[in-house]
Protein backbone atom coordinates (compact mmCIF):
# COMPACT_ATOMS: atom_id res chain seq x y z
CA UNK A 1 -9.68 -33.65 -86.85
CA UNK A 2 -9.05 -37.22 -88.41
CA UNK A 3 -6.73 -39.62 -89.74
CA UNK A 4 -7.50 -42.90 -90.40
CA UNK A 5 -5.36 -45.86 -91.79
CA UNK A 6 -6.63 -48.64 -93.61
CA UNK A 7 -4.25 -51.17 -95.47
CA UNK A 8 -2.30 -53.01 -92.79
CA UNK A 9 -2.69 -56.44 -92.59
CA UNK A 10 -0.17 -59.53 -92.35
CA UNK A 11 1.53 -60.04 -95.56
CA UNK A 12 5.14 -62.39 -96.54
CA UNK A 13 8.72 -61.53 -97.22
CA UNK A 14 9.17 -59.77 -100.48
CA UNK A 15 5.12 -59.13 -100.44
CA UNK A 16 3.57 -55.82 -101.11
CA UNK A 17 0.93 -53.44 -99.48
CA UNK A 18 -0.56 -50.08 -99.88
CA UNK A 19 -1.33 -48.04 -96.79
CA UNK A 20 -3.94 -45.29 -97.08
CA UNK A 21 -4.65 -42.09 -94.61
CA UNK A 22 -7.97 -40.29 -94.86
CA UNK A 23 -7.88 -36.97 -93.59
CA UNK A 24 -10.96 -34.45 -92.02
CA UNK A 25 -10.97 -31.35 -89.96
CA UNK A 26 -8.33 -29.73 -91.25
CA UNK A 27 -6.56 -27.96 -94.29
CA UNK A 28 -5.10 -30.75 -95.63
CA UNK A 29 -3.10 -29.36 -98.67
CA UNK A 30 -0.90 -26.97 -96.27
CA UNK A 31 0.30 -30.34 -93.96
CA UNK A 32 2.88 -31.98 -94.51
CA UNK A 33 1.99 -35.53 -94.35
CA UNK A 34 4.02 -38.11 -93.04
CA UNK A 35 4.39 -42.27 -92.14
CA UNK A 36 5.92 -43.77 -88.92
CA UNK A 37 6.26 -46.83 -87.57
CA UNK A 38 6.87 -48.04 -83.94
CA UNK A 39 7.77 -51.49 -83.34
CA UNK A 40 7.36 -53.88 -80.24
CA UNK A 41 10.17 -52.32 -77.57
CA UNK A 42 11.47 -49.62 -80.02
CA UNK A 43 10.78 -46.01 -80.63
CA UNK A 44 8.75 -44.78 -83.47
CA UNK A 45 10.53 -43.85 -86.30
CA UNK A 46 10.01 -41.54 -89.45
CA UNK A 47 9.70 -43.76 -92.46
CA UNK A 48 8.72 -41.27 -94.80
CA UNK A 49 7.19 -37.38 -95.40
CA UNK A 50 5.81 -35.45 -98.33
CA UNK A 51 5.63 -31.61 -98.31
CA UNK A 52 2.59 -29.45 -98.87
CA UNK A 53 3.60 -28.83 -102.49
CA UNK A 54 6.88 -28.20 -103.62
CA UNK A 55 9.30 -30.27 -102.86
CA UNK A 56 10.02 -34.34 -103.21
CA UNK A 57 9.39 -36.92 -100.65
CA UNK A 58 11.81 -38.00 -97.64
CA UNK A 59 12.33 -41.77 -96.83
CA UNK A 60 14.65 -43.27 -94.10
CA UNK A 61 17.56 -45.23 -95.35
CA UNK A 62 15.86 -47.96 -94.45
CA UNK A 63 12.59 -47.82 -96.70
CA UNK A 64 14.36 -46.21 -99.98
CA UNK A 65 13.72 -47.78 -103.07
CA UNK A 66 11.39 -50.01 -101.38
CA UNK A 67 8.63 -47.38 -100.33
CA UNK A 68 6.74 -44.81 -102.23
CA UNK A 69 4.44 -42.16 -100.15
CA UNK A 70 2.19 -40.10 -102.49
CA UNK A 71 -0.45 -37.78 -101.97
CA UNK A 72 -3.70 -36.37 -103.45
CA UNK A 73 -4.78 -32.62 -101.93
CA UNK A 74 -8.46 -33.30 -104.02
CA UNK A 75 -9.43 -36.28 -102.16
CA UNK A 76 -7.29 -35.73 -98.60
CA UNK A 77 -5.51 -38.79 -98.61
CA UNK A 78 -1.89 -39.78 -98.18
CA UNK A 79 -0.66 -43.86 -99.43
CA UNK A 80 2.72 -45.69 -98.70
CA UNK A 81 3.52 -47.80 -100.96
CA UNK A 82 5.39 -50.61 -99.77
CA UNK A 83 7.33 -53.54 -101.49
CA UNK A 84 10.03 -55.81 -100.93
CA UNK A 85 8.91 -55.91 -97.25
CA UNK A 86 11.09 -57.30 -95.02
CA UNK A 87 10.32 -58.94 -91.49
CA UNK A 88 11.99 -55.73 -89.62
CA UNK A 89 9.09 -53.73 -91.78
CA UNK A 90 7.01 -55.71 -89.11
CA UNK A 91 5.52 -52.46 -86.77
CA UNK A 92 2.45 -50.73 -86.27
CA UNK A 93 2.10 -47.53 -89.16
CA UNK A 94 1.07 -44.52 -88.00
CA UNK A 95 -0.26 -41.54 -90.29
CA UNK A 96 1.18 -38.06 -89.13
CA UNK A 97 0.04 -34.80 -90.39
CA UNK A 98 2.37 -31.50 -89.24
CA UNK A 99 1.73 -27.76 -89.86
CA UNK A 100 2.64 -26.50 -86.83
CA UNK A 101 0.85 -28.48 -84.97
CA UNK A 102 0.51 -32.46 -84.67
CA UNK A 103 -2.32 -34.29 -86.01
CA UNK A 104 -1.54 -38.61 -85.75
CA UNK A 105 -3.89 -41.72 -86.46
CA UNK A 106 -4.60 -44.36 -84.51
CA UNK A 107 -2.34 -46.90 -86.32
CA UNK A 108 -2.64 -49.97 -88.61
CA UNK A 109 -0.54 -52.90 -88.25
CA UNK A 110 1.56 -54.61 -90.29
CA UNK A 111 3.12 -57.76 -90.26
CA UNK A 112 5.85 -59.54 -92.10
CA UNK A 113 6.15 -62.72 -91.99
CA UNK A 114 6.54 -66.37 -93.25
């Protein structure tokens, strides 16, 4: 099993960027695929999840209208989309995939700041 983020990177406030999650090793299109974040000295934190199929996406209260998770099931990937970003968007992003058991990537970080 795999995940892998790519996308991080150190951007400014109001910037955008696109996370992406490649997945392997598993079945893909029956997980549901979320984002966290953990920044320095807090816990990580559920920023935002897309079901299997049915169903529309979570977001935290924090992220909505700002961030946009999406999926494709053809190509095993998962994106955030993430505008607006804000220097408290400023954590590590962690790709999370659940179906009864608990598949996570390594992390990309991302950095907001002037």
């Amino acid at each position: 099993v795999q995940l892998v983020e790519s996308g991080g990177g150190l951007v400014q406030p109001g910037g955008s960027l696109r996370l992406s999650c490649a997945a392997s090793g598993f079945a893909f299109s029956r997980y549901i695929m979320s984002w966290f974040r953990q920044a320095p000295g807090k816990e990580r934190e559920l920023v935002a999840a897309i079901a299997s199929s049915d169903g529309g996406p979570n977001y935290a209260d924090s992220v909505k209208g700002r961030f946009t998770i999406s999926r494709d099931n053809a190509k095993n990937t998962v994106s955030l989309q993430m505008n607006s970003l804000k220097p408290e968007d400023t954590a590590v992003y962690y790709c999370r995939a659940f179906g009864g058991v608990a598949y996570w990537g390594q992390g990309t970080q991302v950095t907001v700041s002037s």
